[in-house]
Every structure is written in C-alpha cells, then in structure tokens.
PDB file of N, CA and C in Angstrom:
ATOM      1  N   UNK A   1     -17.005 -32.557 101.411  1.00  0.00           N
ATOM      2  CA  UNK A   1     -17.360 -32.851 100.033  1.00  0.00           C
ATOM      3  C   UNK A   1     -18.636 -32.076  99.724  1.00  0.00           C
ATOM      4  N   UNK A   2     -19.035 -31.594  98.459  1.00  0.00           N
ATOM      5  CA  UNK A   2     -19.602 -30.820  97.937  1.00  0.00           C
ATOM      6  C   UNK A   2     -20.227 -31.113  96.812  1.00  0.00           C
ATOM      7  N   UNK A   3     -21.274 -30.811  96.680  1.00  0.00           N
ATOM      8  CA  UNK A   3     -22.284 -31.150  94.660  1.00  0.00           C
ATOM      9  C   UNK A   3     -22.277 -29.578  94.575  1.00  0.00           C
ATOM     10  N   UNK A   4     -21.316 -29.171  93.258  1.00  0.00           N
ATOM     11  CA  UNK A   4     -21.407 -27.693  92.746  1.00  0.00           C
ATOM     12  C   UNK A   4     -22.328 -28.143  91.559  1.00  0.00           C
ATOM     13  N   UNK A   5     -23.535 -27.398  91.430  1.00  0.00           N
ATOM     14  CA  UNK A   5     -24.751 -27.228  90.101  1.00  0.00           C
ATOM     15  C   UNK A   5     -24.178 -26.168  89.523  1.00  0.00           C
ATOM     16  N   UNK A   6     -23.825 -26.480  88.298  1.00  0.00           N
ATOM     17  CA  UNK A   6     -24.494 -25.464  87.067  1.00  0.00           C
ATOM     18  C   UNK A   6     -24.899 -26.116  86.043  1.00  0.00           C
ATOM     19  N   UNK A   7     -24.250 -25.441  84.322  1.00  0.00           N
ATOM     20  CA  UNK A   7     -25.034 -26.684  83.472  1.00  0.00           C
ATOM     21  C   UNK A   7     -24.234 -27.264  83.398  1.00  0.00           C
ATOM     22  N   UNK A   8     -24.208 -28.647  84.272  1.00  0.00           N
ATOM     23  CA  UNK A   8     -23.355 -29.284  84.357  1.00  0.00           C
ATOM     24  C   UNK A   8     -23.117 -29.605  86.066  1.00  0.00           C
ATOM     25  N   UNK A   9     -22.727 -30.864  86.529  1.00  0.00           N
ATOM     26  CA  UNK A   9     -22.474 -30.835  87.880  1.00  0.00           C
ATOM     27  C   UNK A   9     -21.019 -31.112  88.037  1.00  0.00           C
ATOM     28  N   UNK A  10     -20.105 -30.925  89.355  1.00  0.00           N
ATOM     29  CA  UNK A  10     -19.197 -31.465  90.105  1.00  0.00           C
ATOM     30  C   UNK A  10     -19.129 -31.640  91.558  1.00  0.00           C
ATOM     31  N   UNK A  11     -18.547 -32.648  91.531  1.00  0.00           N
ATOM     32  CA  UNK A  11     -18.387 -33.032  93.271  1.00  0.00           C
ATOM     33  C   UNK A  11     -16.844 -32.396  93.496  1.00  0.00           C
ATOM     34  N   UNK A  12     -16.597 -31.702  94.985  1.00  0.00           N
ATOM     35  CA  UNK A  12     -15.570 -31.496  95.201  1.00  0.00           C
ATOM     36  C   UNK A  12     -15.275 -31.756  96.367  1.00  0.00           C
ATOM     37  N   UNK A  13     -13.940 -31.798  96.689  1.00  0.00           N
ATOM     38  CA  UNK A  13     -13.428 -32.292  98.455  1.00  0.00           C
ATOM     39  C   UNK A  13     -12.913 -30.818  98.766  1.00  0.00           C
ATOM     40  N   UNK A  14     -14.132 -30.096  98.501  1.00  0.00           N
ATOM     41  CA  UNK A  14     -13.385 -28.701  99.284  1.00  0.00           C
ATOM     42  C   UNK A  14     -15.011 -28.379 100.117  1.00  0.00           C
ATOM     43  N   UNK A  15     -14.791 -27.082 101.091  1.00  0.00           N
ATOM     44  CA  UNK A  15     -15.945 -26.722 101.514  1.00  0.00           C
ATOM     45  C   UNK A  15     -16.542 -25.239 101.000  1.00  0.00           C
ATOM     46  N   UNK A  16     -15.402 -24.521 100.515  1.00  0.00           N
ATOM     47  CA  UNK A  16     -15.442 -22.947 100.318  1.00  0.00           C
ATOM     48  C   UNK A  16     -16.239 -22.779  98.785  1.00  0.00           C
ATOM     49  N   UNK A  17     -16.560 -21.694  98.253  1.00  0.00           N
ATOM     50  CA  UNK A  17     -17.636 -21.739  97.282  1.00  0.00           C
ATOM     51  C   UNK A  17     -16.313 -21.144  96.198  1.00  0.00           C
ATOM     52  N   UNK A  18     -16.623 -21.529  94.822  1.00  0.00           N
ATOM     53  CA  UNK A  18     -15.791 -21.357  93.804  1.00  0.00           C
ATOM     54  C   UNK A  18     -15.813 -20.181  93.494  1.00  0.00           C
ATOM     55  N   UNK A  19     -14.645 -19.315  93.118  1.00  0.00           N
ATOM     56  CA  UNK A  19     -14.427 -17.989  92.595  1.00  0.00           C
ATOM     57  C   UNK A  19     -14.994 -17.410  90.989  1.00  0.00           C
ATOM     58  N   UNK A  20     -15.198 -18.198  90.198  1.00  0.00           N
ATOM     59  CA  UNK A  20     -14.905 -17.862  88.350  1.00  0.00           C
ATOM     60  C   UNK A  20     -15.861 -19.036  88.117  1.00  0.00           C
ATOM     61  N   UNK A  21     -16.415 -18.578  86.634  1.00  0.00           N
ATOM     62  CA  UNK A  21     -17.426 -19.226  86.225  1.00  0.00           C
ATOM     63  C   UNK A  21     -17.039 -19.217  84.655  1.00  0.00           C
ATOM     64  N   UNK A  22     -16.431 -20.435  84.140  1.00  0.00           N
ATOM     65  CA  UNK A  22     -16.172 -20.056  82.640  1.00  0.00           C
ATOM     66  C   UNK A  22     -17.808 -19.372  82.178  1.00  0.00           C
ATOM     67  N   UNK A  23     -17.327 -18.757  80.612  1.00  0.00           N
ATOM     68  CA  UNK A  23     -18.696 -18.090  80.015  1.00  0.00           C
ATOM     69  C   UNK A  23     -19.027 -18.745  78.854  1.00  0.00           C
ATOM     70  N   UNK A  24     -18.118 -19.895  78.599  1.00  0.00           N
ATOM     71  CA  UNK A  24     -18.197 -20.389  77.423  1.00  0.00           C
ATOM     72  C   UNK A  24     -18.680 -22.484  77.900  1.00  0.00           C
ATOM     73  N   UNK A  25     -17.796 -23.136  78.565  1.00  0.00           N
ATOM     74  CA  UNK A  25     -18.498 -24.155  79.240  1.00  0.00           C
ATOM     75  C   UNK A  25     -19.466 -24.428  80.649  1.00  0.00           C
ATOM     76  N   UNK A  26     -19.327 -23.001  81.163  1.00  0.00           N
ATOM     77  CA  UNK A  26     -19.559 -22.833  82.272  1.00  0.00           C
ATOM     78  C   UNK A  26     -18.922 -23.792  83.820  1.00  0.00           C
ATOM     79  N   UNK A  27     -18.004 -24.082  83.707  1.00  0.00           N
ATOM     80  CA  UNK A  27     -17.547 -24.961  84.377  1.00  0.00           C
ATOM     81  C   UNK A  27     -16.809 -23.486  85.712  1.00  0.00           C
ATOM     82  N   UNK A  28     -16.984 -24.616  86.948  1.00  0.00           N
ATOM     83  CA  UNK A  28     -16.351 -23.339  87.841  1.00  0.00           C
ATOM     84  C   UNK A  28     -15.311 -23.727  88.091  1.00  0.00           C
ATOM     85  N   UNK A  29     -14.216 -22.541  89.007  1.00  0.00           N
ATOM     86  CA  UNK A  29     -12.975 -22.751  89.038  1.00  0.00           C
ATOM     87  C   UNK A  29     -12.563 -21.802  90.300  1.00  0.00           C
ATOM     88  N   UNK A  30     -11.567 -22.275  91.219  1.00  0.00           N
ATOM     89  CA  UNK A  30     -11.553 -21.326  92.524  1.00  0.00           C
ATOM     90  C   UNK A  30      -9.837 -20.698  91.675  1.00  0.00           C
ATOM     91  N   UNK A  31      -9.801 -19.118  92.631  1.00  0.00           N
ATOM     92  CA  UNK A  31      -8.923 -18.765  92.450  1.00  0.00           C
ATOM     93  C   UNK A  31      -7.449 -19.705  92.713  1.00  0.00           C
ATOM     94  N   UNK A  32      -7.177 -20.432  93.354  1.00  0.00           N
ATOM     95  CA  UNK A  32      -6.145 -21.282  93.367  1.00  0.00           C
ATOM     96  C   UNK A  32      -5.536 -22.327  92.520  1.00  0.00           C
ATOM     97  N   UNK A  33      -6.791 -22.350  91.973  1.00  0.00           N
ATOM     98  CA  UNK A  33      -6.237 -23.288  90.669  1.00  0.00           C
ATOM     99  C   UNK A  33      -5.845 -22.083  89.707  1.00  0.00           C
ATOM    100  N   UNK A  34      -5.316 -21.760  89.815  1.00  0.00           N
ATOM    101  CA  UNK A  34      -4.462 -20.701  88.567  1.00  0.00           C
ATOM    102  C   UNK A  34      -3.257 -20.250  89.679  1.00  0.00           C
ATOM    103  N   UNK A  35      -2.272 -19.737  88.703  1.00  0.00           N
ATOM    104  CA  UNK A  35      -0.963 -19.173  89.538  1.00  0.00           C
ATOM    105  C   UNK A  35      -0.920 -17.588  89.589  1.00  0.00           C
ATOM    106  N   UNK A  36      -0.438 -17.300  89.853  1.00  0.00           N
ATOM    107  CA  UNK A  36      -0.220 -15.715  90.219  1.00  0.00           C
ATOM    108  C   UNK A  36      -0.235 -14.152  88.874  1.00  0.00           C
ATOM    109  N   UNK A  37      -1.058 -15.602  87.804  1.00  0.00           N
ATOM    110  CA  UNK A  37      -1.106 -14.933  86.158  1.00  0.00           C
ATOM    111  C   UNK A  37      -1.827 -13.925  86.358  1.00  0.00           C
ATOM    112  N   UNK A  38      -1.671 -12.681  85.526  1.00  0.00           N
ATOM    113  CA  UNK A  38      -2.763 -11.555  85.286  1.00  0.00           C
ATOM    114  C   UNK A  38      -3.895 -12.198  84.133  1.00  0.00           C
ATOM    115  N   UNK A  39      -3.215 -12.797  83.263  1.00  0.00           N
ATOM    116  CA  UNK A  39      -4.258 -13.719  82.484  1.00  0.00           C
ATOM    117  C   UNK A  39      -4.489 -15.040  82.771  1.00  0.00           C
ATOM    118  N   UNK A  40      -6.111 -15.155  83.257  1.00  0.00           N
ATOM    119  CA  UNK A  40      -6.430 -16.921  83.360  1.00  0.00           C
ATOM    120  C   UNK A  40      -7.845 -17.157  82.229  1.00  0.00           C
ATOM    121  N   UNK A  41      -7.132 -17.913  82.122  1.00  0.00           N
ATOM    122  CA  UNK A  41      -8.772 -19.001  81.427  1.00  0.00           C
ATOM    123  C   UNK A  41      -8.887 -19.702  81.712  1.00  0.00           C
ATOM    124  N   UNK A  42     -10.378 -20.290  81.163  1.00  0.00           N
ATOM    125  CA  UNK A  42     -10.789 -21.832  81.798  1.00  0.00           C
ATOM    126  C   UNK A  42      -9.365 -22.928  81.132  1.00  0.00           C
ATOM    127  N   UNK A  43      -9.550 -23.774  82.250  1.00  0.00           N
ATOM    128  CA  UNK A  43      -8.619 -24.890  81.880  1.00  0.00           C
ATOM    129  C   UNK A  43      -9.213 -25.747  80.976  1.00  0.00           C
ATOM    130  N   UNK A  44     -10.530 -25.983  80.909  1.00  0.00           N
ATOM    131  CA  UNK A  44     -10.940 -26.945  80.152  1.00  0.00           C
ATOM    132  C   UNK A  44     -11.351 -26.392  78.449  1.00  0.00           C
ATOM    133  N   UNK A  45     -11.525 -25.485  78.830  1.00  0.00           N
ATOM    134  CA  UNK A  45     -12.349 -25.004  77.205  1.00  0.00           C
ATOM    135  C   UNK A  45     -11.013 -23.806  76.789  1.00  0.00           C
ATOM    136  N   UNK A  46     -10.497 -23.276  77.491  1.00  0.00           N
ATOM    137  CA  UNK A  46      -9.338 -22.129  77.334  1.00  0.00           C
ATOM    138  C   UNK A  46     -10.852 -20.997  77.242  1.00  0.00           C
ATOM    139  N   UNK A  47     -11.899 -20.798  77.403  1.00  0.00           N
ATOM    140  CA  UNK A  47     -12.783 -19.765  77.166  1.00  0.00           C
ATOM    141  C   UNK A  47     -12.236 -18.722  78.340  1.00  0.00           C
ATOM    142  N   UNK A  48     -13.048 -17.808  78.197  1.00  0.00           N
ATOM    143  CA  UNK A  48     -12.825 -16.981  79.329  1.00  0.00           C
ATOM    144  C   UNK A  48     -13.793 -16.774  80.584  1.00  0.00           C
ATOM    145  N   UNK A  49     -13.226 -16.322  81.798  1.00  0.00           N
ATOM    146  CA  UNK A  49     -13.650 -16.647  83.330  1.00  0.00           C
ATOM    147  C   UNK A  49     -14.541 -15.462  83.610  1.00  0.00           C
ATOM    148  N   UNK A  50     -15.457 -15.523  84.353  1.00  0.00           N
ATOM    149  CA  UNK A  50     -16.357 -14.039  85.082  1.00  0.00           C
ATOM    150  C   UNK A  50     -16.314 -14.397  86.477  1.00  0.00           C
ATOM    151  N   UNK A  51     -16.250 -13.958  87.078  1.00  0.00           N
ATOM    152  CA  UNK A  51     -15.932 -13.401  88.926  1.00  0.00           C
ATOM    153  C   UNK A  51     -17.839 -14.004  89.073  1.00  0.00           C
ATOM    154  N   UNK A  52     -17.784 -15.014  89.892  1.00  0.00           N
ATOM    155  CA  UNK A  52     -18.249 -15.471  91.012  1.00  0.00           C
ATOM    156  C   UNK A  52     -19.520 -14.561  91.739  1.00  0.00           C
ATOM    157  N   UNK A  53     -20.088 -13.863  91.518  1.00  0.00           N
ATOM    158  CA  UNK A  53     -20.712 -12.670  92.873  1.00  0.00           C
ATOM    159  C   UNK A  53     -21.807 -12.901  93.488  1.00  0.00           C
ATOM    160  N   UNK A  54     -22.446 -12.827  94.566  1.00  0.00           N
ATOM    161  CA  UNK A  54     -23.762 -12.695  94.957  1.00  0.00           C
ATOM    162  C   UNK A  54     -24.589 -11.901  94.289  1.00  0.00           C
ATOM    163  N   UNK A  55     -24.428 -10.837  93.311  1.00  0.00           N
ATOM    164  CA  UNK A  55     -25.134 -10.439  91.855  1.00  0.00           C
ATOM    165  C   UNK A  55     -24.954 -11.088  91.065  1.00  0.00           C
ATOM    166  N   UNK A  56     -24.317 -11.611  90.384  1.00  0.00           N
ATOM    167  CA  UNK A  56     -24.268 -12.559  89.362  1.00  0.00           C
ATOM    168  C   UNK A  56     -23.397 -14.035  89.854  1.00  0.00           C
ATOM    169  N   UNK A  57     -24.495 -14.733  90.637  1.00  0.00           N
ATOM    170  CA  UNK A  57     -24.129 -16.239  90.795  1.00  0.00           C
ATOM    171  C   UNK A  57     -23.967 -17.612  89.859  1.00  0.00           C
ATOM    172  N   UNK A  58     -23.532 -18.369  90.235  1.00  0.00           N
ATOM    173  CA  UNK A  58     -23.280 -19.725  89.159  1.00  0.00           C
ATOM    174  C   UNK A  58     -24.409 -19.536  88.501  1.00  0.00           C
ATOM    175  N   UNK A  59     -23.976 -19.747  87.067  1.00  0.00           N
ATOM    176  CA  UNK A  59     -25.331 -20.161  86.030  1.00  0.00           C
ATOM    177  C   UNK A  59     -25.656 -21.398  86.270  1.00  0.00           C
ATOM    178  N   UNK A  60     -26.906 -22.231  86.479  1.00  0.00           N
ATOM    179  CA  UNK A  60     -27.207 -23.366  86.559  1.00  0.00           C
ATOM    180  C   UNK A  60     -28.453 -23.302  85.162  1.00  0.00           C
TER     181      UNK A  60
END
C-alpha cells in the first residue's frame, strides 16, 4: 500500500510508481488502467494525460 501526493492525494494497493499525470485534474493513472487504445484520457475528468518522467515528475 502506498500514499501517491499530488494536488490531491491517493492510497493505492500497488507498489510500482504511476505512469500519466492528468493536466487538467491532475489525478495519476498507471498504464494498465487503459486498454491497448492509441487514445487515452483521464478517466475522471476525460482531460488529457502527460507521461510520468524523472524530468517532469507528479505535480504536487
């Protein structure tokens, strides 16, 4: 189990660090929660996702 910070918190029962960072709620999201789409968006806001990086990490 896990406390992911940004603006905004979640607890998760995973250990691995999340892939996508909506740009609009900022909520994160690992590649697995989406299917094999060329297009994903956030699930919660439908906004759109930015890649995760050690240059550009979770917004908190």
């Amino acid at each position: 189990m896990q406390v992911i910070q940004y603006k905004g918190v979640t607890l998760v029962a995973r250990d691995d660090a999340p892939t996508y960072q909506c740009k609009h709620c900022f909520k994160v999201w690992w590649a697995d929660d989406f299917d094999n789409s060329v297009f994903i968006a956030c699930q919660n806001c439908h906004g759109e996702l930015r890649d995760i990086t050690d240059d550009d990490p979770i917004e908190t």
